[in-house]
C-alpha atoms as a PDB file:
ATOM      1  CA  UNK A   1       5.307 -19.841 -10.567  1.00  0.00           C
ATOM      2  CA  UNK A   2       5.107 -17.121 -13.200  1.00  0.00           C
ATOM      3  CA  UNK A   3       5.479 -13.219 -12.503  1.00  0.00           C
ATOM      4  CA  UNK A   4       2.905 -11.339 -12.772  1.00  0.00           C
ATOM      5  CA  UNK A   5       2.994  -7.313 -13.935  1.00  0.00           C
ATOM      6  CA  UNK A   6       1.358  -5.636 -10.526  1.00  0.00           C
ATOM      7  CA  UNK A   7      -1.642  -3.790 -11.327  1.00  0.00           C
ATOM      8  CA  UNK A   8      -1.561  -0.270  -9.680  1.00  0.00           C
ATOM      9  CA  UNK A   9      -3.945   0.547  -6.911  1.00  0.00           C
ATOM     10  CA  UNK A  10      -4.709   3.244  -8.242  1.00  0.00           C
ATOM     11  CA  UNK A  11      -6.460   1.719 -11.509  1.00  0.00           C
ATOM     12  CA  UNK A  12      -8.360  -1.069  -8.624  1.00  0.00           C
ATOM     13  CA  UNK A  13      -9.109   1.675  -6.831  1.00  0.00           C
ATOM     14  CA  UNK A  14      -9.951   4.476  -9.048  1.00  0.00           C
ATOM     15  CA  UNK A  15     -11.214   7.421  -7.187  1.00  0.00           C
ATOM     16  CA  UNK A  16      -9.775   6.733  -3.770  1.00  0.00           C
ATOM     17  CA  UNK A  17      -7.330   9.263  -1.838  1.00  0.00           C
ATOM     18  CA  UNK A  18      -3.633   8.757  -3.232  1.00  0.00           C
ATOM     19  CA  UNK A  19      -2.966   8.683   0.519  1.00  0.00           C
ATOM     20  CA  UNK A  20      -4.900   6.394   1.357  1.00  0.00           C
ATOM     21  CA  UNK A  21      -3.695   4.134  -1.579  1.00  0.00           C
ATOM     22  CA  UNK A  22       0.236   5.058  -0.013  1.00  0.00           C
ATOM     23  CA  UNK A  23      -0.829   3.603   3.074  1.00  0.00           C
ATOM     24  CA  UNK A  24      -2.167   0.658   1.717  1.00  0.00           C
ATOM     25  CA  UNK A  25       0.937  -0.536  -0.434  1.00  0.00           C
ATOM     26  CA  UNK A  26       2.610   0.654   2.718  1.00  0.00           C
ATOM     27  CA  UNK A  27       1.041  -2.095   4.290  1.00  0.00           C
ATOM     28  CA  UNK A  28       0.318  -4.763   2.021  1.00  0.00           C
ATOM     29  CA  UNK A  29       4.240  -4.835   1.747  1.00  0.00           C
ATOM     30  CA  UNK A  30       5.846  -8.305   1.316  1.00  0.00           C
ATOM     31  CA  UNK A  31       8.575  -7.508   3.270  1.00  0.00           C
ATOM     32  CA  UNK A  32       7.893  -7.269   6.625  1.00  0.00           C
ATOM     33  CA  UNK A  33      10.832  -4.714   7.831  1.00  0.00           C
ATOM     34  CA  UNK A  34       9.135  -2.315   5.204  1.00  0.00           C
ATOM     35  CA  UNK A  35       5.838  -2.044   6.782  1.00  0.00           C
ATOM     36  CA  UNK A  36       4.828   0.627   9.213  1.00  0.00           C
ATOM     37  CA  UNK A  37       4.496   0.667  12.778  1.00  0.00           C
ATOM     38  CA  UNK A  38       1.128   1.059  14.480  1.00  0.00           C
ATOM     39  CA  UNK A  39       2.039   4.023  15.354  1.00  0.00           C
ATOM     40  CA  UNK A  40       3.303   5.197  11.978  1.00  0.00           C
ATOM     41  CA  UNK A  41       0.359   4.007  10.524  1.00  0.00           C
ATOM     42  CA  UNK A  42      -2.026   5.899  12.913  1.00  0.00           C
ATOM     43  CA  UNK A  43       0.087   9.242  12.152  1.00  0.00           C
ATOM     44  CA  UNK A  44      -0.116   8.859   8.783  1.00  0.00           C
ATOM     45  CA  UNK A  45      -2.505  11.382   7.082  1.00  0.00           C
END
């Protein structure tokens, strides 16, 4: 399977909070030791 250069969020998603866009890479992570908690995720702005 061929790689793929990842299109930013933030050119799917023009418009939307930079936080919000954080979050989400924070938890579409592939690797599961980088995702948040619940309770990160809840604190996070």
């Amino acid at each position: 399977m061929s790689r793929n250069t990842p299109v930013p969020f933030s050119q799917k998603f023009p418009g939307t909070d930079p936080l919000a866009l954080h979050l989400l890479e924070r938890l579409l992570a592939f690797d599961p030791k980088d995702w948040p908690s619940a309770e990160e995720a809840l604190r996070d702005p």
